[in-house]
C-alpha atoms as a PDB file:
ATOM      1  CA  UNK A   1      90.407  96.042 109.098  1.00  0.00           C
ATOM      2  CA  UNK A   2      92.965  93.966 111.588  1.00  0.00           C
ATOM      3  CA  UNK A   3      89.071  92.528 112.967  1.00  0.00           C
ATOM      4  CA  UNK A   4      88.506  91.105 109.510  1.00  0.00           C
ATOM      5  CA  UNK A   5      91.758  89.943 108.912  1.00  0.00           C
ATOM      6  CA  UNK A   6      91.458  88.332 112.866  1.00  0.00           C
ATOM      7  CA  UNK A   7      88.140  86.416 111.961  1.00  0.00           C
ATOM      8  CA  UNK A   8      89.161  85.619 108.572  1.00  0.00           C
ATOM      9  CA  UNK A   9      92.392  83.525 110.361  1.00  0.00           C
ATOM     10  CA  UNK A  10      90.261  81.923 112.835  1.00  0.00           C
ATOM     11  CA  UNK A  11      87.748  80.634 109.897  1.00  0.00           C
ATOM     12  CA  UNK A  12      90.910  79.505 108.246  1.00  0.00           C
ATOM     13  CA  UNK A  13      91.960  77.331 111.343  1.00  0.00           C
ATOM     14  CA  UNK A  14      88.774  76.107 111.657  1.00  0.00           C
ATOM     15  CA  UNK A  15      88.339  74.561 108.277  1.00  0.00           C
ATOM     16  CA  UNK A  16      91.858  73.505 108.114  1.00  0.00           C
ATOM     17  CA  UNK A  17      90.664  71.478 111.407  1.00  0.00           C
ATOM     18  CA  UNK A  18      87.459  70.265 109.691  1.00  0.00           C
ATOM     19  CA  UNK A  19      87.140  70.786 105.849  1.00  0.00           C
ATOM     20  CA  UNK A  20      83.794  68.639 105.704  1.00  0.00           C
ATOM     21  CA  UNK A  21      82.454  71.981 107.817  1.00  0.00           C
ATOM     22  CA  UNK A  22      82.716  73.928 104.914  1.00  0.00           C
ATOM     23  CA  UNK A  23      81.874  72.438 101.616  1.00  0.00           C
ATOM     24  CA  UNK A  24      79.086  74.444 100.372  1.00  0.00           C
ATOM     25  CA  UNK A  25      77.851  74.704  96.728  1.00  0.00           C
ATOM     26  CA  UNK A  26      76.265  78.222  97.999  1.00  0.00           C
ATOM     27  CA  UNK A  27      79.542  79.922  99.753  1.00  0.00           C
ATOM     28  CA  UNK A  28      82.855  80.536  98.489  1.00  0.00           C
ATOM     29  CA  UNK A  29      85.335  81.211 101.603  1.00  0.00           C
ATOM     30  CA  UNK A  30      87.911  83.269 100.425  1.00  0.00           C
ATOM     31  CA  UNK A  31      91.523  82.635 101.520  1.00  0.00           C
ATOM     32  CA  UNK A  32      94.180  85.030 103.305  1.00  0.00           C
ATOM     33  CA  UNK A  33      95.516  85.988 100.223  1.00  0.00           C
ATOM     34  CA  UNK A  34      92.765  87.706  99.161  1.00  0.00           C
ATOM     35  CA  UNK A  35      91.559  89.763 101.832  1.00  0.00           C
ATOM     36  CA  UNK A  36      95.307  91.069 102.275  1.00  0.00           C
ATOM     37  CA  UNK A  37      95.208  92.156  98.618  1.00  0.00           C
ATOM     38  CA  UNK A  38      91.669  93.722  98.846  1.00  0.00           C
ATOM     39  CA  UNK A  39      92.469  95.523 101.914  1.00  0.00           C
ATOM     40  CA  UNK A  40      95.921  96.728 100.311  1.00  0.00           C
ATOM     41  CA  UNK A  41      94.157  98.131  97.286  1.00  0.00           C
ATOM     42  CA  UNK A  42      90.652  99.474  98.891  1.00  0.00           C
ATOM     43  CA  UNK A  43      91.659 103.074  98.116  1.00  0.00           C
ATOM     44  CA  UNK A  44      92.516 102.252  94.532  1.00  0.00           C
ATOM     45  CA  UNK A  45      89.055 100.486  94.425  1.00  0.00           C
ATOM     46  CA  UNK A  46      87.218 103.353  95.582  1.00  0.00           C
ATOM     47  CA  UNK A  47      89.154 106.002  93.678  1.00  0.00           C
ATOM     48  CA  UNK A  48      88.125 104.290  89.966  1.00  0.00           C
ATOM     49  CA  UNK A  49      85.375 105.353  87.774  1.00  0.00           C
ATOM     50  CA  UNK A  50      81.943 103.408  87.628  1.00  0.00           C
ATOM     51  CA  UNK A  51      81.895 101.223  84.235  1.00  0.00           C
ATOM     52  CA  UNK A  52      79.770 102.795  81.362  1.00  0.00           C
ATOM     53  CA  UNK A  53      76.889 101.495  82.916  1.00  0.00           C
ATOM     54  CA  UNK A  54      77.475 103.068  86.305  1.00  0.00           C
ATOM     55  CA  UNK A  55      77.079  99.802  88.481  1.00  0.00           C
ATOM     56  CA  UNK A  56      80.866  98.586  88.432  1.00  0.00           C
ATOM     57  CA  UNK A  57      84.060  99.484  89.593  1.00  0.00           C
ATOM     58  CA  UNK A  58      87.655  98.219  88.778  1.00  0.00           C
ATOM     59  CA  UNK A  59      88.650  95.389  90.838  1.00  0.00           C
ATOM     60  CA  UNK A  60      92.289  93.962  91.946  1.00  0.00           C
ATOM     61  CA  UNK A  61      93.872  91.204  89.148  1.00  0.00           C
ATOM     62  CA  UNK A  62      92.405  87.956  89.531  1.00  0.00           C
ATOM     63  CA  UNK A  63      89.382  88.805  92.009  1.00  0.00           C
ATOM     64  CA  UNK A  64      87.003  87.263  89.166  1.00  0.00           C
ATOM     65  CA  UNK A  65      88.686  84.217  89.245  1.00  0.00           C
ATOM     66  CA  UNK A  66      88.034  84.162  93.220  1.00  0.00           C
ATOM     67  CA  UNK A  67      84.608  85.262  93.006  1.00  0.00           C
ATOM     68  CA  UNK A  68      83.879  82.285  90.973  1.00  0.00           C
ATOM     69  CA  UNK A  69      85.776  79.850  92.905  1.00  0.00           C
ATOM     70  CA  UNK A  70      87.886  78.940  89.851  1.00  0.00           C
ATOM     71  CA  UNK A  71      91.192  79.441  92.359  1.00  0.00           C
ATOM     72  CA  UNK A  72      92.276  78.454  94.786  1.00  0.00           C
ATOM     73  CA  UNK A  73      91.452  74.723  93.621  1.00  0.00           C
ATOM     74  CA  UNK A  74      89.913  72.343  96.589  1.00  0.00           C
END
């Protein structure tokens, strides 16, 4: 995962470089923060039970609020 975590950096220096790059109303990029905690829970993520409807699975605290671009605030 140190690949992911390598280009995941480099987009982060890119936008801090040139924000305007980036605005999208289409893609969310997701900070550092993030992919450290996703990668640190993974196992924890694969290890939990589908949701009654057998499509979901439990994600890390606050991932919602990432997915919908509600945090961090631009």
């Amino acid at each position: 995962m140190q690949h992911i975590d390598a280009w995941i950096n480099g987009l982060r220096k890119r936008y801090d470089a040139n924000p305007q790059h980036f605005r999208s109303e289409r893609v969310c990029f997701l900070d550092h923060l993030f992919a450290q905690q996703w990668r640190l829970n993974f196992k924890d993520f694969k290890d939990s039970e589908p949701d009654q409807n057998d499509l979901g699975r439990r994600l890390p605290d606050g991932a919602w609020n990432y997915y919908a671009c509600t945090i961090p605030s631009l």
